[in-house]
C-alpha atoms as a PDB file:
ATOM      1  CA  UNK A   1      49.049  24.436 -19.196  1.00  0.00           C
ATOM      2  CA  UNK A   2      47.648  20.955 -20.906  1.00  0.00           C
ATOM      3  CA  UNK A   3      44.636  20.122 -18.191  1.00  0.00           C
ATOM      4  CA  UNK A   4      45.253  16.282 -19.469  1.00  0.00           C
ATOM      5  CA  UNK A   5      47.098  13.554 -18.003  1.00  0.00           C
ATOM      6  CA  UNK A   6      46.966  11.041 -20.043  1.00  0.00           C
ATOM      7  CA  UNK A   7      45.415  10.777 -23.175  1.00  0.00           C
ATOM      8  CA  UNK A   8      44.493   7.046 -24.632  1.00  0.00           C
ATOM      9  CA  UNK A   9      42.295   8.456 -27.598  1.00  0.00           C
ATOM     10  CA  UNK A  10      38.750   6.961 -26.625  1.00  0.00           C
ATOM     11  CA  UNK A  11      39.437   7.826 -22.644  1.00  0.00           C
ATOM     12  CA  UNK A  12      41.135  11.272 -21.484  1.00  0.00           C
ATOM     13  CA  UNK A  13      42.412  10.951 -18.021  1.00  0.00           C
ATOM     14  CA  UNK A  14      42.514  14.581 -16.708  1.00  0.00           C
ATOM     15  CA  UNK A  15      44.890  16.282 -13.943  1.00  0.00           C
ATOM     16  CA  UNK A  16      42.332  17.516 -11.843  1.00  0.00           C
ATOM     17  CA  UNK A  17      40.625  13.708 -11.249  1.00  0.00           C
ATOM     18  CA  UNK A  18      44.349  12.662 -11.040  1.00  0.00           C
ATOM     19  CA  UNK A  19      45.319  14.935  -8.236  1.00  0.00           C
ATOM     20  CA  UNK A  20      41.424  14.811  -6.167  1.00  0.00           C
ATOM     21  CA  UNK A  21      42.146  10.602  -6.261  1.00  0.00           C
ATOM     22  CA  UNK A  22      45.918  11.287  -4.458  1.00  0.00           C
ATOM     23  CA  UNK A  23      43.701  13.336  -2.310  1.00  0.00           C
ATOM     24  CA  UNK A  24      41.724  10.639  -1.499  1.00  0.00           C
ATOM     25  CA  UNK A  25      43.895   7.926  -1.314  1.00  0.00           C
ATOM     26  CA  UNK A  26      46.313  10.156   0.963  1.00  0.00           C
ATOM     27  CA  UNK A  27      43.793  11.286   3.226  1.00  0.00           C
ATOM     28  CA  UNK A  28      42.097   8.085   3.142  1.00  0.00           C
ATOM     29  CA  UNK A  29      45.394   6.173   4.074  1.00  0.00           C
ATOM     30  CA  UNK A  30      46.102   8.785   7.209  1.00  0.00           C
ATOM     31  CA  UNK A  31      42.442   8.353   8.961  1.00  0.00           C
ATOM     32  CA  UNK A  32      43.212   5.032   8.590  1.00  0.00           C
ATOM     33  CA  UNK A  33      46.311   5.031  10.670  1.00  0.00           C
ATOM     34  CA  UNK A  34      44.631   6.975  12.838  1.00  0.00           C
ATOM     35  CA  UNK A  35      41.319   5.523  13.194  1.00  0.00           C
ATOM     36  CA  UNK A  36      43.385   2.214  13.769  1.00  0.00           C
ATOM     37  CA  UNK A  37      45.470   3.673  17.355  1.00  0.00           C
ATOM     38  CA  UNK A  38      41.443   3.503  18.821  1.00  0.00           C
ATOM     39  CA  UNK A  39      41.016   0.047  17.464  1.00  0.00           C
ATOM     40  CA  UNK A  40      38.260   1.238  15.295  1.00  0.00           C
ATOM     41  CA  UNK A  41      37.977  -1.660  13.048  1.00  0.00           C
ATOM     42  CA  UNK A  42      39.436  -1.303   9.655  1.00  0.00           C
ATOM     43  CA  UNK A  43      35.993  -2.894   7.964  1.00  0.00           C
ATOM     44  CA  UNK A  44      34.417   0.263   9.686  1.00  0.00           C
ATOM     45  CA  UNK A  45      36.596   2.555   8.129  1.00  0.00           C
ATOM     46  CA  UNK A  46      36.957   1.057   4.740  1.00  0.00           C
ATOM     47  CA  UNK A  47      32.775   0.962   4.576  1.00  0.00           C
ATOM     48  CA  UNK A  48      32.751   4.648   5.490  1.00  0.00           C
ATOM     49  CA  UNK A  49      34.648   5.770   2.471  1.00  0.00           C
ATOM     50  CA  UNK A  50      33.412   3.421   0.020  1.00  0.00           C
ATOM     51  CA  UNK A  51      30.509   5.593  -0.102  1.00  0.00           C
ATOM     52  CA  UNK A  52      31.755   8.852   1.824  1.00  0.00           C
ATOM     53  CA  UNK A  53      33.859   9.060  -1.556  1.00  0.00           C
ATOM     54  CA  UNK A  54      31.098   9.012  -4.308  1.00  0.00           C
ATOM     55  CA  UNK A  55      28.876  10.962  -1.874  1.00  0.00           C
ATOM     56  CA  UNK A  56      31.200  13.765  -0.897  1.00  0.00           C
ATOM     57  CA  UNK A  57      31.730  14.019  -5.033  1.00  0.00           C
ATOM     58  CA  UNK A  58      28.183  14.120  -5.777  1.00  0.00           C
ATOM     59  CA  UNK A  59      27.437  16.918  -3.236  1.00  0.00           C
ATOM     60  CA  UNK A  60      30.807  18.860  -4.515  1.00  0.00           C
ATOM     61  CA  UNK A  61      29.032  18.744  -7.823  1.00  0.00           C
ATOM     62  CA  UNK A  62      25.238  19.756  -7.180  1.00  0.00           C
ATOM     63  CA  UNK A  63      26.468  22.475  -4.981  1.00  0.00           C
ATOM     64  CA  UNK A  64      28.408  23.642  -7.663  1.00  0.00           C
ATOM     65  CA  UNK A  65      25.813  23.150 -10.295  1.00  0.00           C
ATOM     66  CA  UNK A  66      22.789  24.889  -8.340  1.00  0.00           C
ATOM     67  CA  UNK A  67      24.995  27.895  -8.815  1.00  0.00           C
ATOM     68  CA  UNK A  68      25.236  27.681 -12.607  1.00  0.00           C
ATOM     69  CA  UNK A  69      21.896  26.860 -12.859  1.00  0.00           C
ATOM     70  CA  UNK A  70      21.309  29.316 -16.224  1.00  0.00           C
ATOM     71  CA  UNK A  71      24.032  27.524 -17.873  1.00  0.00           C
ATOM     72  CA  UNK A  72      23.774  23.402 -16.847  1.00  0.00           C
ATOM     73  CA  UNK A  73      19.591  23.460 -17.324  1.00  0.00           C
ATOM     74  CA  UNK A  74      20.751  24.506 -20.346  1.00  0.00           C
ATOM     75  CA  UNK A  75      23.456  21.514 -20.924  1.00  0.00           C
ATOM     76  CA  UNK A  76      22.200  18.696 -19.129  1.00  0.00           C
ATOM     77  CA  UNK A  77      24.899  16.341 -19.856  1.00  0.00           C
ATOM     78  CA  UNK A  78      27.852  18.985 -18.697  1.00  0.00           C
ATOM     79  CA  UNK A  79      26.904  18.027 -15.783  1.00  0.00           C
ATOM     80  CA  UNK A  80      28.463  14.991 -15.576  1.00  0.00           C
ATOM     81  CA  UNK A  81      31.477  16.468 -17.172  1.00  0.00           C
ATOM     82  CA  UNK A  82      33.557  16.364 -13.507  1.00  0.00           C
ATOM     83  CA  UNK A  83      37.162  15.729 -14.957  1.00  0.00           C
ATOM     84  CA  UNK A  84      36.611  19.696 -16.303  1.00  0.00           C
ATOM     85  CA  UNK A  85      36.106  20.799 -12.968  1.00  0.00           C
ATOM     86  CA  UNK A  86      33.520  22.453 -11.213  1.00  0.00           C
ATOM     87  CA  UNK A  87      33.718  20.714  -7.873  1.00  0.00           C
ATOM     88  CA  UNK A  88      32.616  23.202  -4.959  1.00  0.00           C
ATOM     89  CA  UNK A  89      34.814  21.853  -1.479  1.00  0.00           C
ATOM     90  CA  UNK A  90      32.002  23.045   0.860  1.00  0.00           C
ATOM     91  CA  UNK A  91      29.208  20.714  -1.099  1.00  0.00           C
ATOM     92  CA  UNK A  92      31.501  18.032  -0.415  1.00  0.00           C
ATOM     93  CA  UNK A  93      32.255  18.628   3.259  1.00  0.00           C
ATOM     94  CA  UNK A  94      28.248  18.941   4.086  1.00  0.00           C
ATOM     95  CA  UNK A  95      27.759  16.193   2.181  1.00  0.00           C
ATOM     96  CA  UNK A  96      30.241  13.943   3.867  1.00  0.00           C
ATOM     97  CA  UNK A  97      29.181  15.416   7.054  1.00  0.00           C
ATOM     98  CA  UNK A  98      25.535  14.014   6.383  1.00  0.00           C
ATOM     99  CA  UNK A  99      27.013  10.760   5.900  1.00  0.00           C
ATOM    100  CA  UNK A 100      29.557   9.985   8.307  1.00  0.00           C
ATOM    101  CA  UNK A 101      26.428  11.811  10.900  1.00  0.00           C
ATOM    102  CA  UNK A 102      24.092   8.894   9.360  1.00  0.00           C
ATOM    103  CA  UNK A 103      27.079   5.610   9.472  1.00  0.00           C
ATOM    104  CA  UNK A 104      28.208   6.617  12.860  1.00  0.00           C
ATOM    105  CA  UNK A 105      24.923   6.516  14.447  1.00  0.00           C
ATOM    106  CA  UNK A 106      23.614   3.835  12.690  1.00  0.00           C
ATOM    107  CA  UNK A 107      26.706   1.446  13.814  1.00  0.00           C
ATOM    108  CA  UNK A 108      27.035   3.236  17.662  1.00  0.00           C
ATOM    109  CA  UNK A 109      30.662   5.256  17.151  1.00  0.00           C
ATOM    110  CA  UNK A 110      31.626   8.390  18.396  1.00  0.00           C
ATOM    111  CA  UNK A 111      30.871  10.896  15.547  1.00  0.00           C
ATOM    112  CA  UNK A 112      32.674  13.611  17.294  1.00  0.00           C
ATOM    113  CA  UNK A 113      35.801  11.420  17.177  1.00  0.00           C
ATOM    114  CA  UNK A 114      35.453  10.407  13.601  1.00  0.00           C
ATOM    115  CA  UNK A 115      35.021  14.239  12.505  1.00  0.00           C
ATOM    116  CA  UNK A 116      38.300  14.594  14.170  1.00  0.00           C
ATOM    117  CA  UNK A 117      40.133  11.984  12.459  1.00  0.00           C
ATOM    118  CA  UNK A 118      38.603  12.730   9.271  1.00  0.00           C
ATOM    119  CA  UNK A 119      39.239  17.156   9.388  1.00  0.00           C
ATOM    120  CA  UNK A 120      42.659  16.139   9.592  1.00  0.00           C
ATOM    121  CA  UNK A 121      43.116  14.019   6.673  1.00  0.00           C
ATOM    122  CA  UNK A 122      40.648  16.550   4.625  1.00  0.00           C
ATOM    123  CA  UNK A 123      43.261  19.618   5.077  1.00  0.00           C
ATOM    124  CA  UNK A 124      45.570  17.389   3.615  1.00  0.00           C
ATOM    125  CA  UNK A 125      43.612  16.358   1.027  1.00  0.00           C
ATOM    126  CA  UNK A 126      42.401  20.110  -0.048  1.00  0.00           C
ATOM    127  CA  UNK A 127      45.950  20.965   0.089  1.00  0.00           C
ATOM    128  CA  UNK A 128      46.763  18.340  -2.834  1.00  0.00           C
ATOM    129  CA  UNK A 129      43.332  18.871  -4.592  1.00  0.00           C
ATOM    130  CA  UNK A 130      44.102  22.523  -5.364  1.00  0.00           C
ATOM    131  CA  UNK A 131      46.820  21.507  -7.816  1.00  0.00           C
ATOM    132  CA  UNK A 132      44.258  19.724  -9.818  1.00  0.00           C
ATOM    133  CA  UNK A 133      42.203  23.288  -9.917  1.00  0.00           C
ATOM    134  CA  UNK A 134      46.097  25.155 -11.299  1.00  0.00           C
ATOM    135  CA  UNK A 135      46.642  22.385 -14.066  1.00  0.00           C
ATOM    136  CA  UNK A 136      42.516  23.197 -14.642  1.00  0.00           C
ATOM    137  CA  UNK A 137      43.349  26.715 -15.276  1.00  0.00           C
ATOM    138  CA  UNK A 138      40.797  27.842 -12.191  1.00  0.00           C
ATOM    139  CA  UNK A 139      40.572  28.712  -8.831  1.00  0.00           C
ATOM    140  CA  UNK A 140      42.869  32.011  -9.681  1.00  0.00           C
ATOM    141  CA  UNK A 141      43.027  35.207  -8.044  1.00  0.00           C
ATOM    142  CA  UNK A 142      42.728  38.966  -9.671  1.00  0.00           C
ATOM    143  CA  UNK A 143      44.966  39.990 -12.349  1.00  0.00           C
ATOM    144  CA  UNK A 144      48.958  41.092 -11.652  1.00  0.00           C
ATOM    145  CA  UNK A 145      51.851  41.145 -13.041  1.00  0.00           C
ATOM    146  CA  UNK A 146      54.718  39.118 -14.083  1.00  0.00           C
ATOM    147  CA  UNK A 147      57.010  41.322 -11.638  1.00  0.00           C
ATOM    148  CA  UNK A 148      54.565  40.823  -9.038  1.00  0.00           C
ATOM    149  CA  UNK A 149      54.754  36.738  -9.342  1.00  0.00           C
ATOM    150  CA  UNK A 150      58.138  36.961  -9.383  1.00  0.00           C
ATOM    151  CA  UNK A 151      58.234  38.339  -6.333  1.00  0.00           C
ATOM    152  CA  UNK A 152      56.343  35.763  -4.209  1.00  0.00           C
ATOM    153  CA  UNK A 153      59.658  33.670  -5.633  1.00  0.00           C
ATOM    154  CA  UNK A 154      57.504  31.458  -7.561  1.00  0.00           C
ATOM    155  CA  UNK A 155      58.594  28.548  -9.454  1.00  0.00           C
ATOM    156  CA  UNK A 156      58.683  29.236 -12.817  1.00  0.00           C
ATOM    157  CA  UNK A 157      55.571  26.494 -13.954  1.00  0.00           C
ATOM    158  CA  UNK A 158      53.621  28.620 -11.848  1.00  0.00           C
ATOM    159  CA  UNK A 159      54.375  31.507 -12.774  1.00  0.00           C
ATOM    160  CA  UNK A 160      53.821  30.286 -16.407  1.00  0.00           C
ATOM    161  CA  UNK A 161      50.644  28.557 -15.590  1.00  0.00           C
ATOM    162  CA  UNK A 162      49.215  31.728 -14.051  1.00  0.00           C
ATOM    163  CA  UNK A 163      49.582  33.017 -17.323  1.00  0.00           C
ATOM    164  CA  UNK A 164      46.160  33.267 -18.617  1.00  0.00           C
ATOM    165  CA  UNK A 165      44.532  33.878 -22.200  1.00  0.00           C
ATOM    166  CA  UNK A 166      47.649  36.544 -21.843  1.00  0.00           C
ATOM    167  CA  UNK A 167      46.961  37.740 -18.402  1.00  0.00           C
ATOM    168  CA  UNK A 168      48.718  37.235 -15.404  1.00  0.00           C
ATOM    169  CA  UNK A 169      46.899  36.208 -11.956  1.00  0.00           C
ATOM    170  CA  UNK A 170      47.528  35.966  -8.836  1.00  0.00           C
ATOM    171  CA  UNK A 171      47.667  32.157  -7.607  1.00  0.00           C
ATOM    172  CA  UNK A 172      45.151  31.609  -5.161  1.00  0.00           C
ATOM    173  CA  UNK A 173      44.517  28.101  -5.695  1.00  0.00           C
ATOM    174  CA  UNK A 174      48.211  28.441  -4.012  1.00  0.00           C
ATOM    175  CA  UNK A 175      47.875  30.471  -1.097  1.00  0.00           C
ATOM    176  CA  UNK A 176      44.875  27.573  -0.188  1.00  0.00           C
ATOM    177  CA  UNK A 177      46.764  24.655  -0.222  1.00  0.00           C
ATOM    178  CA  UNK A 178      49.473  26.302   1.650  1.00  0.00           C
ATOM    179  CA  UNK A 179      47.156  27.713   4.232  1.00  0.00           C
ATOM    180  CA  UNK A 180      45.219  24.345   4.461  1.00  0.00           C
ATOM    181  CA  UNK A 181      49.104  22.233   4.108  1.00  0.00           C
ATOM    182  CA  UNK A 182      50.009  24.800   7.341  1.00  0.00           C
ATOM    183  CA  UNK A 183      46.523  23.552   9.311  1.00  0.00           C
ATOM    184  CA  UNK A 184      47.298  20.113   8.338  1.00  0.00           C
ATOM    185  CA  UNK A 185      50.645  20.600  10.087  1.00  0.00           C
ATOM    186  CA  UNK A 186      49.162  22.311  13.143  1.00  0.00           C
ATOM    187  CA  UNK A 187      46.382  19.971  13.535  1.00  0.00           C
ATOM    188  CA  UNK A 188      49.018  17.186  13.871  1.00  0.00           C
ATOM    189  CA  UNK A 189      50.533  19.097  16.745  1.00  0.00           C
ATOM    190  CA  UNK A 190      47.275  19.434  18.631  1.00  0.00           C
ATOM    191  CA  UNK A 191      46.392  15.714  18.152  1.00  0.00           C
ATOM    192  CA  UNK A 192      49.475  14.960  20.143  1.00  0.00           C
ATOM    193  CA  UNK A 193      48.424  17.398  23.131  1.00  0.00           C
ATOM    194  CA  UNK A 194      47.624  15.146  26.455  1.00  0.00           C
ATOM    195  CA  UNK A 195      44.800  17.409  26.929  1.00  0.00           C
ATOM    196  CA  UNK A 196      43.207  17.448  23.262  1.00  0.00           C
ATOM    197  CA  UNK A 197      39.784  16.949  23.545  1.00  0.00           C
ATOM    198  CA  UNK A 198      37.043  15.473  21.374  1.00  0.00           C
ATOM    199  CA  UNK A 199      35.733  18.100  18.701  1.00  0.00           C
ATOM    200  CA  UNK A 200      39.064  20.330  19.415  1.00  0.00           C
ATOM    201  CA  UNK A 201      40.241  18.981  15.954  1.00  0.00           C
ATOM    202  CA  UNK A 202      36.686  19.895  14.479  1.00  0.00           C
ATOM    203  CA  UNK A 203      36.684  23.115  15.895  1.00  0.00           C
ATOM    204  CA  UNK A 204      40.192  23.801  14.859  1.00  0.00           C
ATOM    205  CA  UNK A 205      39.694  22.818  10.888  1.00  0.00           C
ATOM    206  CA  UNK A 206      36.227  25.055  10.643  1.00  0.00           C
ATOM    207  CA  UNK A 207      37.879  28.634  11.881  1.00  0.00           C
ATOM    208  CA  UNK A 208      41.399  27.573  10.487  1.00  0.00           C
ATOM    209  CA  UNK A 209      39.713  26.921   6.887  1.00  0.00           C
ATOM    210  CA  UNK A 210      37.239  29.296   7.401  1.00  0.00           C
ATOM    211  CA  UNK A 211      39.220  31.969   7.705  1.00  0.00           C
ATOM    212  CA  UNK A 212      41.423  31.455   5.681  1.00  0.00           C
ATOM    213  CA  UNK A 213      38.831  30.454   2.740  1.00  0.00           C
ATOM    214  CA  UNK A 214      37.058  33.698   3.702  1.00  0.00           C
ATOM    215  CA  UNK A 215      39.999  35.878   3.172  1.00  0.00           C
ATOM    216  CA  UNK A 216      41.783  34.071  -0.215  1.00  0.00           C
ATOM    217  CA  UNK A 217      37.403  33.904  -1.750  1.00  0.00           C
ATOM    218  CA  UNK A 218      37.796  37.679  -1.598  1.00  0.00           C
ATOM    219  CA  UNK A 219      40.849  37.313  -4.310  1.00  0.00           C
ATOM    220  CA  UNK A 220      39.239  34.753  -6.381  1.00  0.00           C
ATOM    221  CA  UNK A 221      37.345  35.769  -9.730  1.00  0.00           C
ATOM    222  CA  UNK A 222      35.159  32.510 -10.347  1.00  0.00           C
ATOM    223  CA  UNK A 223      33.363  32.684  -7.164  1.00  0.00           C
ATOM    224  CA  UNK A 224      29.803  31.640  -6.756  1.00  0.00           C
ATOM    225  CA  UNK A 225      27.517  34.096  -5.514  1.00  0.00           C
ATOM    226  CA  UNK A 226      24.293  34.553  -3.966  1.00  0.00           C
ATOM    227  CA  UNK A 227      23.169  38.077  -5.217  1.00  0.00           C
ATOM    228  CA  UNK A 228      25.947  40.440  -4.873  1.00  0.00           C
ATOM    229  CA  UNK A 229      27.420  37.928  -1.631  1.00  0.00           C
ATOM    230  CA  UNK A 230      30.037  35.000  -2.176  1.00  0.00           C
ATOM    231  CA  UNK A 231      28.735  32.167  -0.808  1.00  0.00           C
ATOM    232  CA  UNK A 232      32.103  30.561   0.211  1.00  0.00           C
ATOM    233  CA  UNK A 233      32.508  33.218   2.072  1.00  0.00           C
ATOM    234  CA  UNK A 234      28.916  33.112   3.536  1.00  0.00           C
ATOM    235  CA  UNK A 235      29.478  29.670   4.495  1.00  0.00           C
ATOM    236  CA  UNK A 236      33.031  30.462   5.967  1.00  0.00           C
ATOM    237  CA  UNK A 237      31.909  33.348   8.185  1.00  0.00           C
ATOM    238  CA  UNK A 238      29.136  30.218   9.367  1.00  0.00           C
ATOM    239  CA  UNK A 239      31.750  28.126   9.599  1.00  0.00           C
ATOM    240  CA  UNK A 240      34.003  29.947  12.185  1.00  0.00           C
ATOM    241  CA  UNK A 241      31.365  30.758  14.500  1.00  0.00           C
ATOM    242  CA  UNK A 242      30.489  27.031  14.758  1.00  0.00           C
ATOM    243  CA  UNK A 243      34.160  26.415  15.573  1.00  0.00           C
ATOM    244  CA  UNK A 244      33.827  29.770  18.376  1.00  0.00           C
ATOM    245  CA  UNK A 245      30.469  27.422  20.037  1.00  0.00           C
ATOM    246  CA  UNK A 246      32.828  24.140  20.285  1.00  0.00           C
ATOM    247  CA  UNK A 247      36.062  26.344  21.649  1.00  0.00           C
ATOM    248  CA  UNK A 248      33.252  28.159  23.862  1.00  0.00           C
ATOM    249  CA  UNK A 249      31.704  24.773  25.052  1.00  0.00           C
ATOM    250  CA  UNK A 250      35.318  23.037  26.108  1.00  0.00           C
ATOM    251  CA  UNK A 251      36.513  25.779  28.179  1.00  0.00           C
ATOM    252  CA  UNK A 252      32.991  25.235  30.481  1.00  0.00           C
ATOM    253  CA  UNK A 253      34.699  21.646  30.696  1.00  0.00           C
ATOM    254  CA  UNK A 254      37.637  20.608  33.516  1.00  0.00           C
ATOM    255  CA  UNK A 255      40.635  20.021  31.664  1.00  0.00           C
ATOM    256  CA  UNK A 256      40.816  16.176  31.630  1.00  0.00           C
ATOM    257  CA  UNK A 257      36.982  15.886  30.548  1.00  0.00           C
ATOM    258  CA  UNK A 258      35.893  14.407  27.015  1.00  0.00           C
ATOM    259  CA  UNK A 259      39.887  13.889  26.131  1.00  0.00           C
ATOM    260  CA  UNK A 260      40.615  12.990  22.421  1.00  0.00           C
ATOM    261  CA  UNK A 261      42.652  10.162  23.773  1.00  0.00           C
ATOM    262  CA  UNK A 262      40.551   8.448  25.814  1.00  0.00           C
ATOM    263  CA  UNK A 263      36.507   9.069  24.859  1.00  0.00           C
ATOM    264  CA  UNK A 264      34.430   6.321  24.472  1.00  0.00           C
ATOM    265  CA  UNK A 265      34.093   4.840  20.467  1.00  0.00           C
ATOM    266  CA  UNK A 266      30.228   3.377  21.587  1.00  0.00           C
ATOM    267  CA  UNK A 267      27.131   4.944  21.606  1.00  0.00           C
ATOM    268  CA  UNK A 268      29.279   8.670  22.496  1.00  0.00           C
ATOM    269  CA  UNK A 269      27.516  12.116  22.137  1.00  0.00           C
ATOM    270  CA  UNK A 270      28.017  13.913  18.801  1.00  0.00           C
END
């Protein structure tokens, strides 16, 4: 599988930063749309993810690089080195959590409501960012065989590109963006509900992901750890119980309080 998309001698252009900026723009195009139906203005929005962008990437990074410490104090300028990978989704979620937490109070919107435009558009987006990881060569799963791939009724690319230094693997980078493309789906569903309320979209994305990152971690092989623990999976089990406090805390409400539809934008609770 060649991990470049375009090569113009003096500058590679890689798959993997080719499918994260579809990601991006797709995403980034959708809480638009959205964020536009509560007459958030569009300066608002476009501000936001000038810099959620760069600092959701940065975060993705260091997280991933505080793992590999042994190796990258060792190779300081591999760090930089993004287009080869190495890009850890939860660094970039708490990163672009701290943000959007800092721009929303600091201009007096609803955070709440901008998590739940934004969780939406991020299961998208992790659903087309895992295709960058396959044409990496990462983000696999244990080692199978051909009969087993063939199986799943796999397209044959995959099959091929889950062919590895001569052994097969199982294709977790594809049972993620499937599982994340089917909460993408769902979440759409829910936003349409009358009596959605505010941080039912949040709520939904942290046990949907985290549960399902929790399970398909246990397959992968290039996991980082913390001692004999994977930490995606610490964070996921952390994850879901957040989402269990927000499900917990709604059903205390009447059902027409704090709707999605109709919360207050200013100066709103997170």
């Amino acid at each position: 599988m060649d991990a470049i998309f375009l090569d113009l001698g003096i500058i590679q252009i890689y798959w993997y930063s080719v499918f994260i900026f579809i990601a991006l723009l797709v995403g980034g195009t959708l809480a638009l749309k959205e964020a536009k139906k509560f007459q958030i203005p569009e300066d608002f929005m476009i501000n936001m993810f000038f810099y959620l962008v760069p600092i959701a990437i940065i975060g993705a990074r260091l997280y991933f690089v505080l793992f590999h410490l042994d190796y990258y104090s060792n190779n300081i300028s591999d760090i930089f080195k993004i287009w080869e990978g190495g890009l850890a989704i939860h660094g970039g979620v708490i990163a672009g959590l701290l943000w959007i937490l800092f721009y929303t109070k600091k201009n007096g919107i609803s955070t709440i409501k901008i998590l739940d435009i934004a969780v939406v558009s991020l299961l998208l987006g992790q659903a087309i960012g895992r295709w960058g990881n396959f044409l990496n060569g990462e983000a696999y799963g244990p080692a199978t065989t051909l009969s087993f791939l063939e199986s799943l009724h796999l397209p044959q690319f995959i099959i091929d590109g889950m062919n590895i230094n001569g052994v097969y693997h199982q294709p977790t980078f594809l049972y993620e963006s499937i599982w994340c493309l089917v909460g993408f789906i769902i979440s759409l569903i829910i936003r349409r509900n009358q009596y959605c309320k505010n941080g039912t979209l949040v709520s939904f994305y942290l046990i949907w992901y985290g549960t399902g990152r929790f399970f398909i971690e246990g397959l992968r092989t290039d996991s980082l750890m913390l001692g004999s623990f994977k930490i995606a999976q610490i964070v996921s089990v952390v994850m879901i119980l957040i989402g269990i406090i927000i499900v917990i805390k709604h059903r205390k409400e009447t059902k027409l309080d704090n709707l999605y539809r109709e919360g207050n934008l200013i100066n709103e609770n997170l």
